[in-house]
Each structure stands twice: as structure tokens, then as C-alpha cells.
ModelCIF file with pLDDT and N, C-alpha, C, O atoms, coordinates in Angstrom:
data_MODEL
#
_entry.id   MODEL 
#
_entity.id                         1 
_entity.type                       polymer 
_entity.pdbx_number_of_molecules   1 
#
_entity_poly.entity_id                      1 
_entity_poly.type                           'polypeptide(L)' 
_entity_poly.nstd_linkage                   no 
_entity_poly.nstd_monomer                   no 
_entity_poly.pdbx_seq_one_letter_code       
;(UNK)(UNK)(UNK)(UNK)(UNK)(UNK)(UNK)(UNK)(UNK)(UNK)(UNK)(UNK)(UNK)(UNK)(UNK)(UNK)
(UNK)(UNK)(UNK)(UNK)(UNK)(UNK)(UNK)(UNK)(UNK)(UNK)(UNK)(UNK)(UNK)(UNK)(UNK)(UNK)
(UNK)(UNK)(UNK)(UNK)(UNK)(UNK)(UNK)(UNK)(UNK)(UNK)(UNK)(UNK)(UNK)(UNK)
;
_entity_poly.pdbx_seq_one_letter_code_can   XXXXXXXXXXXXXXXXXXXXXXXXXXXXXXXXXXXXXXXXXXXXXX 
_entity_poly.pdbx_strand_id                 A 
#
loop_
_entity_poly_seq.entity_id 
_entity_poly_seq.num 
_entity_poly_seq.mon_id 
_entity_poly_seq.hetero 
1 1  UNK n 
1 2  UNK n 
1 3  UNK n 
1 4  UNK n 
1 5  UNK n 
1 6  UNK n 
1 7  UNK n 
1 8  UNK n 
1 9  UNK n 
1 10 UNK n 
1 11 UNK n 
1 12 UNK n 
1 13 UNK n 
1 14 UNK n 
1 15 UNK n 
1 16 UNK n 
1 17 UNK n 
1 18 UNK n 
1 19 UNK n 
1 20 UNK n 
1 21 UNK n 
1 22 UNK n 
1 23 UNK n 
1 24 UNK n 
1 25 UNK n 
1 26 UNK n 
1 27 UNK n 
1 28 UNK n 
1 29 UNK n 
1 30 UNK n 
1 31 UNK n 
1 32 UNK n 
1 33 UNK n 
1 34 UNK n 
1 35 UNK n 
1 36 UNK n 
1 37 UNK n 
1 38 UNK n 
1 39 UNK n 
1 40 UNK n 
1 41 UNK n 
1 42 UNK n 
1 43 UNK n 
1 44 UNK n 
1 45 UNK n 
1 46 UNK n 
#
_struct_asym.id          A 
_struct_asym.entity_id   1 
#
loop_
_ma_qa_metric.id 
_ma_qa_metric.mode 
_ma_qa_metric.name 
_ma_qa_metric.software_group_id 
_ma_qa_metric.type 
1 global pLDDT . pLDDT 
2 local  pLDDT . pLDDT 
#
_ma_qa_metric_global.metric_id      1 
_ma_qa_metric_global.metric_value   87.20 
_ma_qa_metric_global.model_id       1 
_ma_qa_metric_global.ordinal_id     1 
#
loop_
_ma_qa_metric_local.label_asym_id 
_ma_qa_metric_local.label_comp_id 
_ma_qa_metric_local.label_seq_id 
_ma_qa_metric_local.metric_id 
_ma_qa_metric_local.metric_value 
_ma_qa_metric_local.model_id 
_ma_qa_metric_local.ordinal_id 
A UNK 1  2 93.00 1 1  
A UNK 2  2 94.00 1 2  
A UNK 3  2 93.00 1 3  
A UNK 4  2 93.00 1 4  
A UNK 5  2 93.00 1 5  
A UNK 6  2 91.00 1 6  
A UNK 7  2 90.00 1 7  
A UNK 8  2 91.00 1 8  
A UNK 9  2 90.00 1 9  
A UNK 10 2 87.00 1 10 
A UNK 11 2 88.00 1 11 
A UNK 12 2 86.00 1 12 
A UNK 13 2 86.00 1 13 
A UNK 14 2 86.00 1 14 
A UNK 15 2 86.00 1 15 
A UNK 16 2 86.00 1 16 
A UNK 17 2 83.00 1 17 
A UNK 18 2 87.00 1 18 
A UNK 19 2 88.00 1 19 
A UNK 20 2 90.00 1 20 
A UNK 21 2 89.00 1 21 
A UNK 22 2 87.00 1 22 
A UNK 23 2 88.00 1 23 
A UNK 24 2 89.00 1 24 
A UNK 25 2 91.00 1 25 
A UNK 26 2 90.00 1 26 
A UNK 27 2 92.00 1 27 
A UNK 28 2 94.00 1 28 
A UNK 29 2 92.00 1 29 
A UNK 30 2 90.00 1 30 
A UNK 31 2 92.00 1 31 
A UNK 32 2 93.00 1 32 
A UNK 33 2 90.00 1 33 
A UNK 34 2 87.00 1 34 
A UNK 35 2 89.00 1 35 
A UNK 36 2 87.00 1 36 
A UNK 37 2 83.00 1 37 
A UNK 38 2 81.00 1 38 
A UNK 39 2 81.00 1 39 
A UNK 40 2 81.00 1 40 
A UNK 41 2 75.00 1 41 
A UNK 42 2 75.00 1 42 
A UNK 43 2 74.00 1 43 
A UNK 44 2 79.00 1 44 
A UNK 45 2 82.00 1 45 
A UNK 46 2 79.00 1 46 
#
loop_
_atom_site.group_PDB 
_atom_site.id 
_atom_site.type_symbol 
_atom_site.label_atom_id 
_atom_site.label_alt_id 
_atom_site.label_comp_id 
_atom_site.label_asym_id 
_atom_site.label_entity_id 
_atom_site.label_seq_id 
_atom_site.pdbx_PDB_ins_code 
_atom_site.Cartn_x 
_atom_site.Cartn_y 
_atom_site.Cartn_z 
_atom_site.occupancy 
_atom_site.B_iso_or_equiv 
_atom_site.pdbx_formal_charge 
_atom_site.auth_seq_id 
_atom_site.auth_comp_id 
_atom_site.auth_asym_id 
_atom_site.auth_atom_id 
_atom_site.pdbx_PDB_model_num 
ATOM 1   N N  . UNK A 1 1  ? 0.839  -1.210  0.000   1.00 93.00 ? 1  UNK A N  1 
ATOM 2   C CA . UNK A 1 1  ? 0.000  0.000   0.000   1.00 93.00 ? 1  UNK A CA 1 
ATOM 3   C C  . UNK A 1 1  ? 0.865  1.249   0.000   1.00 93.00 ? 1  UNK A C  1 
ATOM 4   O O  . UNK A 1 1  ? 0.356  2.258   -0.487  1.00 93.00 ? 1  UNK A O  1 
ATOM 5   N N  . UNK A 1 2  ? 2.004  1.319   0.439   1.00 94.00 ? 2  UNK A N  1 
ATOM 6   C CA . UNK A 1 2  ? 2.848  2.004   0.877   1.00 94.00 ? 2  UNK A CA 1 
ATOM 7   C C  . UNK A 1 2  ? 3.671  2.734   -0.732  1.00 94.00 ? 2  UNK A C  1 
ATOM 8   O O  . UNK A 1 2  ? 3.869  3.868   -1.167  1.00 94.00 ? 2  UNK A O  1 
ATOM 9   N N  . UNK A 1 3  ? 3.944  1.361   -1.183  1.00 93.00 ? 3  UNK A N  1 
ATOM 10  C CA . UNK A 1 3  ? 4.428  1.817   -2.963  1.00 93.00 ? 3  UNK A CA 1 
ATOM 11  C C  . UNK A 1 3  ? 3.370  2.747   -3.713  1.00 93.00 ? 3  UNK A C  1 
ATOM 12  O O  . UNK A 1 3  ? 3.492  3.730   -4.444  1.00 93.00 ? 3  UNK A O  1 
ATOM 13  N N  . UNK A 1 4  ? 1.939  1.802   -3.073  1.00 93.00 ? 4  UNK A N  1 
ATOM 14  C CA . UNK A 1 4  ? 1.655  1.944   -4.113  1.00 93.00 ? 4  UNK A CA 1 
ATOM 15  C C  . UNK A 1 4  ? 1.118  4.382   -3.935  1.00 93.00 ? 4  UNK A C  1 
ATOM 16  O O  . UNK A 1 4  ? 1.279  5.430   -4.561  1.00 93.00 ? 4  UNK A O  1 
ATOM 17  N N  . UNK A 1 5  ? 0.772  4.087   -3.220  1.00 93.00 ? 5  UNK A N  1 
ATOM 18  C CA . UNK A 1 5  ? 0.893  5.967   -2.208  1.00 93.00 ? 5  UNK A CA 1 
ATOM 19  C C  . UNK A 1 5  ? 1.971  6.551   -3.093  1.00 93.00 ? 5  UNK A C  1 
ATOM 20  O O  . UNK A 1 5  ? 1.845  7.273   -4.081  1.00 93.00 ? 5  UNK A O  1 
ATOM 21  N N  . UNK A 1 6  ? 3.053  6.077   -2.518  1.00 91.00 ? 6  UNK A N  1 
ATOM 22  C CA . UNK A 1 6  ? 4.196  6.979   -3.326  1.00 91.00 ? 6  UNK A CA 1 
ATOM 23  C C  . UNK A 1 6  ? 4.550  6.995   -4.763  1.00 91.00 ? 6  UNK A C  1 
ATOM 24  O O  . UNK A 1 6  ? 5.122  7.900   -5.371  1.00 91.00 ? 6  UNK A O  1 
ATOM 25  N N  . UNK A 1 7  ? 4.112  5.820   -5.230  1.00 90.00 ? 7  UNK A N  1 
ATOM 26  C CA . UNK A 1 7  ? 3.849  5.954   -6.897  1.00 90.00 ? 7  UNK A CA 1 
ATOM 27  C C  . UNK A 1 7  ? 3.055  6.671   -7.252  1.00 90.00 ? 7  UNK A C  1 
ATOM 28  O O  . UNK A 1 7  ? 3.265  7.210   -8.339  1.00 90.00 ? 7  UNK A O  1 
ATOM 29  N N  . UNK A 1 8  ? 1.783  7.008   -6.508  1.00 91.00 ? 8  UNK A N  1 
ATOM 30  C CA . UNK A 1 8  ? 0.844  7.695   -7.011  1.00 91.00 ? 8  UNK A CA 1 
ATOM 31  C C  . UNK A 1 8  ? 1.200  9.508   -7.120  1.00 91.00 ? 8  UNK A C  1 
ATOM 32  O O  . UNK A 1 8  ? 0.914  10.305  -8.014  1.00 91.00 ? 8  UNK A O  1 
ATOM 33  N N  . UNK A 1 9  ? 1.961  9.716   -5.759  1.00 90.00 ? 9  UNK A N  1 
ATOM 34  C CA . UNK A 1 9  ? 2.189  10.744  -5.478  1.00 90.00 ? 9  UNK A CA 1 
ATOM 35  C C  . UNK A 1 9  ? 2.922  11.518  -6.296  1.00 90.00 ? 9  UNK A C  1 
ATOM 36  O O  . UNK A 1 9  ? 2.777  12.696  -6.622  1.00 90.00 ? 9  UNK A O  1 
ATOM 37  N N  . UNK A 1 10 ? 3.919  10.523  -6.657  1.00 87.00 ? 10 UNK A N  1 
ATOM 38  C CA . UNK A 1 10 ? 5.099  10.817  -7.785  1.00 87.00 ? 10 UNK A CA 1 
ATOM 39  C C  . UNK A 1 10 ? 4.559  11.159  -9.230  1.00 87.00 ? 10 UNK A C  1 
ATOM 40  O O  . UNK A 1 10 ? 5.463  11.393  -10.032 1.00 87.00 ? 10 UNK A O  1 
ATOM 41  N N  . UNK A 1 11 ? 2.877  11.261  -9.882  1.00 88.00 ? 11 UNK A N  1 
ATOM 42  C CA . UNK A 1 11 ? 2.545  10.791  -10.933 1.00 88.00 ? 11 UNK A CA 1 
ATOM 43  C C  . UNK A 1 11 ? 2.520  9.437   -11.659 1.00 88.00 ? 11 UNK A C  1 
ATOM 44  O O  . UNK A 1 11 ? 1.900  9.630   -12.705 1.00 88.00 ? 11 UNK A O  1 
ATOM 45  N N  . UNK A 1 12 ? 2.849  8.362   -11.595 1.00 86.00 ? 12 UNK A N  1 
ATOM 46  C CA . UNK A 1 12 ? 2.592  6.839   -11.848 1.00 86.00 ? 12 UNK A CA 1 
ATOM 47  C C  . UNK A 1 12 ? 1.577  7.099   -11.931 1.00 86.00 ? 12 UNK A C  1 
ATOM 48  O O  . UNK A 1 12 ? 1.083  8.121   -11.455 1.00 86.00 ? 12 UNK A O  1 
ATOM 49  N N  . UNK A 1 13 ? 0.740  5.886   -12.825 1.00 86.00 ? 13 UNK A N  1 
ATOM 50  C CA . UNK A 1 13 ? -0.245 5.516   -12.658 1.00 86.00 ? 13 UNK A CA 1 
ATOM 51  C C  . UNK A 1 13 ? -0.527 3.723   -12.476 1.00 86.00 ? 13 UNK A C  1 
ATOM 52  O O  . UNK A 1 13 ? -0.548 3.060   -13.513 1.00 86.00 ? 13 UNK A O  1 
ATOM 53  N N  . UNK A 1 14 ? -0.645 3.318   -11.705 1.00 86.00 ? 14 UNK A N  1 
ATOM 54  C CA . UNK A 1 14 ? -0.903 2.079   -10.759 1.00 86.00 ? 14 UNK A CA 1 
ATOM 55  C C  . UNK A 1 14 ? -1.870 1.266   -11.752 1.00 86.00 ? 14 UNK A C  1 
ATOM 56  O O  . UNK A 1 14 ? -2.914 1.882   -11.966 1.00 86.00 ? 14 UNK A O  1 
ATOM 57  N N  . UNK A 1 15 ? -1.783 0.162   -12.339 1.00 86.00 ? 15 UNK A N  1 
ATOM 58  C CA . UNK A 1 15 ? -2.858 -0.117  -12.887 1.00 86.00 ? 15 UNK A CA 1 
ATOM 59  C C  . UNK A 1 15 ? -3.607 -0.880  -12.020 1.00 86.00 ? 15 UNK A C  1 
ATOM 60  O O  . UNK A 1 15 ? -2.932 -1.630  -11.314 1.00 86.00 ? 15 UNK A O  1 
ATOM 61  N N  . UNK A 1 16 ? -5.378 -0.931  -11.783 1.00 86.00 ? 16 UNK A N  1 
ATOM 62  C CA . UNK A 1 16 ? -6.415 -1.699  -11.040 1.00 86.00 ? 16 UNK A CA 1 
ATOM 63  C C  . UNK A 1 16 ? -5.520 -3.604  -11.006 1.00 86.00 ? 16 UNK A C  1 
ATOM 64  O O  . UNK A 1 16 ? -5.596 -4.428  -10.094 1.00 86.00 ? 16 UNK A O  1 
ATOM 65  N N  . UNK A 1 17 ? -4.968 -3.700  -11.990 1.00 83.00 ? 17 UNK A N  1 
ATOM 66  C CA . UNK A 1 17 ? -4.242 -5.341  -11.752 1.00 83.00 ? 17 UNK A CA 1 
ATOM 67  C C  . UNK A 1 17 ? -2.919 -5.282  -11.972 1.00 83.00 ? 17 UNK A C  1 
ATOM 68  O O  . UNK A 1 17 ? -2.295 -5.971  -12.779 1.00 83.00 ? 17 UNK A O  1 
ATOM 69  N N  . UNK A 1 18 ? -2.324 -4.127  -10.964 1.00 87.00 ? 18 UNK A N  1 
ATOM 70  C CA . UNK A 1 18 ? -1.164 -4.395  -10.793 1.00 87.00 ? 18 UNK A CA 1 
ATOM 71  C C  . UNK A 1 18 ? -0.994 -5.591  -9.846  1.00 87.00 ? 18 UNK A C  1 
ATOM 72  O O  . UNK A 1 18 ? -1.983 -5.890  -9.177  1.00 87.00 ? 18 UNK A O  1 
ATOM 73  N N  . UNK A 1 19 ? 0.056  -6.272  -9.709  1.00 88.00 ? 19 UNK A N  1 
ATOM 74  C CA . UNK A 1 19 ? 0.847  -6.968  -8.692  1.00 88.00 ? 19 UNK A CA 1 
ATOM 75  C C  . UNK A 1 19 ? 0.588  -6.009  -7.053  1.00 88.00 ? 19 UNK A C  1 
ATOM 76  O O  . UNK A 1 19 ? -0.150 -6.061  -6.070  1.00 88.00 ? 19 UNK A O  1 
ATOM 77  N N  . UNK A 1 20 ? 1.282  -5.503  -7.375  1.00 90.00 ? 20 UNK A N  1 
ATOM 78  C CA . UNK A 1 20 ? 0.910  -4.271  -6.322  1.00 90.00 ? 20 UNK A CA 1 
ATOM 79  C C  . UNK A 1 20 ? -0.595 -3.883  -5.062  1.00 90.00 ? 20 UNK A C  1 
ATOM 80  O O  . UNK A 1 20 ? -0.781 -3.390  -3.950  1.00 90.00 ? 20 UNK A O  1 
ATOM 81  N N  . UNK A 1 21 ? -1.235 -4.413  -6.021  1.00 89.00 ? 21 UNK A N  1 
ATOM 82  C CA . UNK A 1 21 ? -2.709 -4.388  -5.429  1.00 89.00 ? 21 UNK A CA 1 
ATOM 83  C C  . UNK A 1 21 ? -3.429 -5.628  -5.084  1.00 89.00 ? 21 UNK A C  1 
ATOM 84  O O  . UNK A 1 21 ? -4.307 -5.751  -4.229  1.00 89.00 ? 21 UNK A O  1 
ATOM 85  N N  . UNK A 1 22 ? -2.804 -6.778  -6.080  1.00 87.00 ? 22 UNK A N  1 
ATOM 86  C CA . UNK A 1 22 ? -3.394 -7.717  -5.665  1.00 87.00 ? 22 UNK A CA 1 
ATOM 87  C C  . UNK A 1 22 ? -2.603 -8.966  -5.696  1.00 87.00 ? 22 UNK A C  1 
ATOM 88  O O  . UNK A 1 22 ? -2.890 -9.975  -6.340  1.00 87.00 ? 22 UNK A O  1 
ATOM 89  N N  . UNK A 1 23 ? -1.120 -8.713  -4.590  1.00 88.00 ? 23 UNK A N  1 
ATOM 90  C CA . UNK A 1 23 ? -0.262 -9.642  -4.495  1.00 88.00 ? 23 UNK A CA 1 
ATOM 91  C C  . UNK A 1 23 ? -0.116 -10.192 -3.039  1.00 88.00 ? 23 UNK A C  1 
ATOM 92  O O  . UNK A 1 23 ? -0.122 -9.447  -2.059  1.00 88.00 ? 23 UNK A O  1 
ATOM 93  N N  . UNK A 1 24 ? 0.021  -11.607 -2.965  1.00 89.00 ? 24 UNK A N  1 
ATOM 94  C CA . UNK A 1 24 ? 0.006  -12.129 -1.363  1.00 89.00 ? 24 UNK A CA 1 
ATOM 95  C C  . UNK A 1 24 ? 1.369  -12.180 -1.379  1.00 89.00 ? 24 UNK A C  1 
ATOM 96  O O  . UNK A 1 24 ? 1.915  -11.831 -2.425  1.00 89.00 ? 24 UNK A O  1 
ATOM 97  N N  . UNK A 1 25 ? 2.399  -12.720 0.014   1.00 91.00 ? 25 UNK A N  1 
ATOM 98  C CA . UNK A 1 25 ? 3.096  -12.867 0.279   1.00 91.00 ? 25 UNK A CA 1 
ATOM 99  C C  . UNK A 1 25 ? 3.959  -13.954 -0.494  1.00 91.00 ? 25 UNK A C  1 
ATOM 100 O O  . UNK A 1 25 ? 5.086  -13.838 -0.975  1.00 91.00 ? 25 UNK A O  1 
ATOM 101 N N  . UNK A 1 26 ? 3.244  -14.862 -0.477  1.00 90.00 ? 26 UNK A N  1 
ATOM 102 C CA . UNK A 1 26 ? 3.587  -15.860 -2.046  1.00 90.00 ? 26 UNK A CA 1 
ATOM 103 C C  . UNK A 1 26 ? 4.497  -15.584 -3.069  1.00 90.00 ? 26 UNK A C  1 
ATOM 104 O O  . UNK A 1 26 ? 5.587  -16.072 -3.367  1.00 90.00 ? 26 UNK A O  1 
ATOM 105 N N  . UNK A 1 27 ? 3.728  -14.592 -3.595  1.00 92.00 ? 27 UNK A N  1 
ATOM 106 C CA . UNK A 1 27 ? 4.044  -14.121 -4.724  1.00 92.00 ? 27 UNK A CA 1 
ATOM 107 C C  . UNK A 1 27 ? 5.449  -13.380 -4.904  1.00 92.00 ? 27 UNK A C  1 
ATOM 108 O O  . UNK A 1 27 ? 5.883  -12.894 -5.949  1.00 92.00 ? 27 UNK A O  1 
ATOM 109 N N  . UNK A 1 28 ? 6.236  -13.408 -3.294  1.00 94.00 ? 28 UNK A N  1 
ATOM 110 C CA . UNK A 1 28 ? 7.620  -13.242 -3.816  1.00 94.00 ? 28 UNK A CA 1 
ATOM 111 C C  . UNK A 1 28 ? 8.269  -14.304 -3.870  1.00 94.00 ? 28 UNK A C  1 
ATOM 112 O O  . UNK A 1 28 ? 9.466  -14.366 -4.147  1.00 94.00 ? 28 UNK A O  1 
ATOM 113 N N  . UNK A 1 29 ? 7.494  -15.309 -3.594  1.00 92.00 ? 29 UNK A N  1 
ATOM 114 C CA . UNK A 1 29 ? 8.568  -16.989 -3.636  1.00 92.00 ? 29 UNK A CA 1 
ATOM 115 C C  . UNK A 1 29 ? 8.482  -17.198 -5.187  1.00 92.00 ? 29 UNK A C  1 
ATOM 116 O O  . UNK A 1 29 ? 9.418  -17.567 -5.897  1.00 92.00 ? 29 UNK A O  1 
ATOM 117 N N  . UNK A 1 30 ? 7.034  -16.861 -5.654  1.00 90.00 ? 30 UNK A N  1 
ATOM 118 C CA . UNK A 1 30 ? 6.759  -17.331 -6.959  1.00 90.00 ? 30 UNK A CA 1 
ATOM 119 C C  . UNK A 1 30 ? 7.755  -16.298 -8.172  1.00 90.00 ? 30 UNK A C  1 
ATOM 120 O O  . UNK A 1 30 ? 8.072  -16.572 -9.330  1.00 90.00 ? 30 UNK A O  1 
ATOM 121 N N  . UNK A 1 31 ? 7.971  -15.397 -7.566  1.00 92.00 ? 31 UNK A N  1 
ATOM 122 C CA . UNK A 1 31 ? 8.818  -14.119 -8.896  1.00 92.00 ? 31 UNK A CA 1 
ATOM 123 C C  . UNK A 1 31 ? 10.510 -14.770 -8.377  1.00 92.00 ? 31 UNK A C  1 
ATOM 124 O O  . UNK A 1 31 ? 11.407 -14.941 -9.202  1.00 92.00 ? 31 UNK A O  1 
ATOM 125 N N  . UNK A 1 32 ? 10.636 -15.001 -7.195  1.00 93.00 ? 32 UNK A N  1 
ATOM 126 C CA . UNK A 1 32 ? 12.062 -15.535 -7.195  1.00 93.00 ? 32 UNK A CA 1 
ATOM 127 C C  . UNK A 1 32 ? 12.141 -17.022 -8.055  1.00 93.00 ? 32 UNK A C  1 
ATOM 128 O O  . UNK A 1 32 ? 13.129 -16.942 -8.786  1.00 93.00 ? 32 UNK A O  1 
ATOM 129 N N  . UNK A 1 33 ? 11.825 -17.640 -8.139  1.00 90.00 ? 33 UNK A N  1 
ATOM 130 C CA . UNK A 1 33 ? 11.845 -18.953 -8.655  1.00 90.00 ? 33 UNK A CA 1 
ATOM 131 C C  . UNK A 1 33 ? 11.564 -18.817 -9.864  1.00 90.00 ? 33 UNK A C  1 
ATOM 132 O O  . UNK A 1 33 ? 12.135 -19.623 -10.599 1.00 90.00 ? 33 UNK A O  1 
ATOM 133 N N  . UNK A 1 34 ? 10.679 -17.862 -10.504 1.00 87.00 ? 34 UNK A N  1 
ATOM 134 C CA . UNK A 1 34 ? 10.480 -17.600 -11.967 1.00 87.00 ? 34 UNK A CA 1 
ATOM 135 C C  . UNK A 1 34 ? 11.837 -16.807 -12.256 1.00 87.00 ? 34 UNK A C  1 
ATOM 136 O O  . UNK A 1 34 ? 12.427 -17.120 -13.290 1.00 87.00 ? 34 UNK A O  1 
ATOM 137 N N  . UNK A 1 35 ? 12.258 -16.053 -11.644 1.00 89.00 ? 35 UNK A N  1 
ATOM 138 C CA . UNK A 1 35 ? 13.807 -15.251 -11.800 1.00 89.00 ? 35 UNK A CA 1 
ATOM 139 C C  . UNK A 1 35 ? 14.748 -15.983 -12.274 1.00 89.00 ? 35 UNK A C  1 
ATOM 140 O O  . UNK A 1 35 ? 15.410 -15.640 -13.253 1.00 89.00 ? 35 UNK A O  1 
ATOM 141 N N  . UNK A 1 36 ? 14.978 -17.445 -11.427 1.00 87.00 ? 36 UNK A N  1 
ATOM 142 C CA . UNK A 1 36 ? 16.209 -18.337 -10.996 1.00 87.00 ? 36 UNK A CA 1 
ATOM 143 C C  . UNK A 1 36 ? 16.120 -19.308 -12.386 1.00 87.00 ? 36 UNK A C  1 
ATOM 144 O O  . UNK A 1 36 ? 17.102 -19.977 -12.708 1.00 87.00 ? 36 UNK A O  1 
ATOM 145 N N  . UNK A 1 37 ? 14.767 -19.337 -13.253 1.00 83.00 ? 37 UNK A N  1 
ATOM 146 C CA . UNK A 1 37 ? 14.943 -20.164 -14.596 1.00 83.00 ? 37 UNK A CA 1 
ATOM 147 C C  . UNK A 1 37 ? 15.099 -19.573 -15.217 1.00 83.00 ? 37 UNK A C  1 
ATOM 148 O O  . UNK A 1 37 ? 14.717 -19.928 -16.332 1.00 83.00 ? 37 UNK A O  1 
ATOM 149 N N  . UNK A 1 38 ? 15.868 -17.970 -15.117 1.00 81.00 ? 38 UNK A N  1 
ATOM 150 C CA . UNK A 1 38 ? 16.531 -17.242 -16.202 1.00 81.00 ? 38 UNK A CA 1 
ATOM 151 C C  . UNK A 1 38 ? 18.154 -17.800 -16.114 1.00 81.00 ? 38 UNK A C  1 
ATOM 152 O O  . UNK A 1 38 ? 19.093 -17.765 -16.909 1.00 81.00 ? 38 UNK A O  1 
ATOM 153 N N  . UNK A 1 39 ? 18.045 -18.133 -15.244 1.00 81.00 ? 39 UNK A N  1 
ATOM 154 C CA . UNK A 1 39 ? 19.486 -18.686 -15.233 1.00 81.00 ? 39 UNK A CA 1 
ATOM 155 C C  . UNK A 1 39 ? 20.272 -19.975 -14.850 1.00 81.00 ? 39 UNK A C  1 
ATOM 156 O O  . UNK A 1 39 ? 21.389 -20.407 -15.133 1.00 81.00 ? 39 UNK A O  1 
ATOM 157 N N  . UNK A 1 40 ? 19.165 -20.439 -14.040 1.00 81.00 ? 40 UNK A N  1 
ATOM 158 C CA . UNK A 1 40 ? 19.474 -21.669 -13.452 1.00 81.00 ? 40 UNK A CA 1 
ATOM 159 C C  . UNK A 1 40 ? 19.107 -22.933 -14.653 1.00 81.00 ? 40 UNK A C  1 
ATOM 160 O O  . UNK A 1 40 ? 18.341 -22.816 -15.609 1.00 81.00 ? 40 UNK A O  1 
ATOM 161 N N  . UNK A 1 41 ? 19.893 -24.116 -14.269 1.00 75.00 ? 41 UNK A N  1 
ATOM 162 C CA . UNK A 1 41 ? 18.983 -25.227 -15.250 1.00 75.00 ? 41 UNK A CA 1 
ATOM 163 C C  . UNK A 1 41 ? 17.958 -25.810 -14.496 1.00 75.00 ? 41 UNK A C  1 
ATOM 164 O O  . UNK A 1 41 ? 17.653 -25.529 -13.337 1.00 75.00 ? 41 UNK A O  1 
ATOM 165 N N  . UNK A 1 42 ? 17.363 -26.780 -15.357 1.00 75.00 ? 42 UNK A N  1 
ATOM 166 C CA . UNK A 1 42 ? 15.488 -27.267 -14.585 1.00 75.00 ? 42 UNK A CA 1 
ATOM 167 C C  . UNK A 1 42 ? 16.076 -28.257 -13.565 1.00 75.00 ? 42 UNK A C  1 
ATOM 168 O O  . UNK A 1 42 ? 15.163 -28.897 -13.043 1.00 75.00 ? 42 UNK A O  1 
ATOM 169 N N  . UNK A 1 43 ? 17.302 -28.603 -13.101 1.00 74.00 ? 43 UNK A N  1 
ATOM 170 C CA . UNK A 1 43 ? 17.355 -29.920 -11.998 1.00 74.00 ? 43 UNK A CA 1 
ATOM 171 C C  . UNK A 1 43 ? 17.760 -28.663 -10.851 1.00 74.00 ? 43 UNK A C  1 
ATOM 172 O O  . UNK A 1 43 ? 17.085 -28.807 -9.832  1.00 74.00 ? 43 UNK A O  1 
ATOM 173 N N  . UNK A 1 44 ? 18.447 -27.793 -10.801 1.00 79.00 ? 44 UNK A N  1 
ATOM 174 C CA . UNK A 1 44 ? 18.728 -26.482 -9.556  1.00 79.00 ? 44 UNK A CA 1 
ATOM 175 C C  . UNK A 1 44 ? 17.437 -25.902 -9.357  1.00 79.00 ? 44 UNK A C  1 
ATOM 176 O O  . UNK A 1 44 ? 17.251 -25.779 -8.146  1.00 79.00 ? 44 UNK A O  1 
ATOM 177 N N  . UNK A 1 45 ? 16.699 -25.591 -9.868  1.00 82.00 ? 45 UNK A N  1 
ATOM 178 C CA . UNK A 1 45 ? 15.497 -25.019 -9.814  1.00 82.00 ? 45 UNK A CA 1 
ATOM 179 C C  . UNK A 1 45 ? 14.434 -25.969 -9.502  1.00 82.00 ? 45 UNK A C  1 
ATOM 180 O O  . UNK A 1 45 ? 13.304 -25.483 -9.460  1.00 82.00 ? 45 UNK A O  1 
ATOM 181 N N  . UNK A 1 46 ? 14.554 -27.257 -9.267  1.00 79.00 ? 46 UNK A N  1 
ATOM 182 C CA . UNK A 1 46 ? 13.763 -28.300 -8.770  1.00 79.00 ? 46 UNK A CA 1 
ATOM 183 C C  . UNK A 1 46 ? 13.572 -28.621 -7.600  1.00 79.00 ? 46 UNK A C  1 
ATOM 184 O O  . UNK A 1 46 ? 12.839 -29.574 -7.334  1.00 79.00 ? 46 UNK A O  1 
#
């Protein structure tokens, strides 16, 4: 909520389905692990 305030403040515009608005705690395990098959192979990432 905090980003998303100061993005706004700054001019951003936030979209209604950003991440931002409608992301659980999860969802940083899920962006790290999607990150790590930019680089990792599929048996490290398993």
C-alpha cells in the first residue's frame, strides 16, 4: 500500500491489476523462482 501511495504521489499511474494491489506474500517466492529459470537449469530449480 505504501508503494503503491508513493507511486501515485510521484505521478505513476498504478494499474487496477497491478501486482501491487493484488499480491500475497507468495508471490515473492513465486517471482524468485520464476527469476532463478533465467538462469538456473530445470534440476537447480527443482
Amino acid at each position: 500500500k505504501t508503494v503503491i501511495e508513493r507511486l501515485t504521489s510521484s505521478g505513476c499511474v498504478v494499474a487496477p491489476n497491478s501486482a501491487l494491489r493484488t499480491a500475497s506474500l507468495l508471490w515473492l517466492r513465486e517471482t524468485s523462482l520464476h527469476h532463478a529459470t533465467r538462469t538456473m537449469g530445470m534440476d537447480e530449480v527443482i
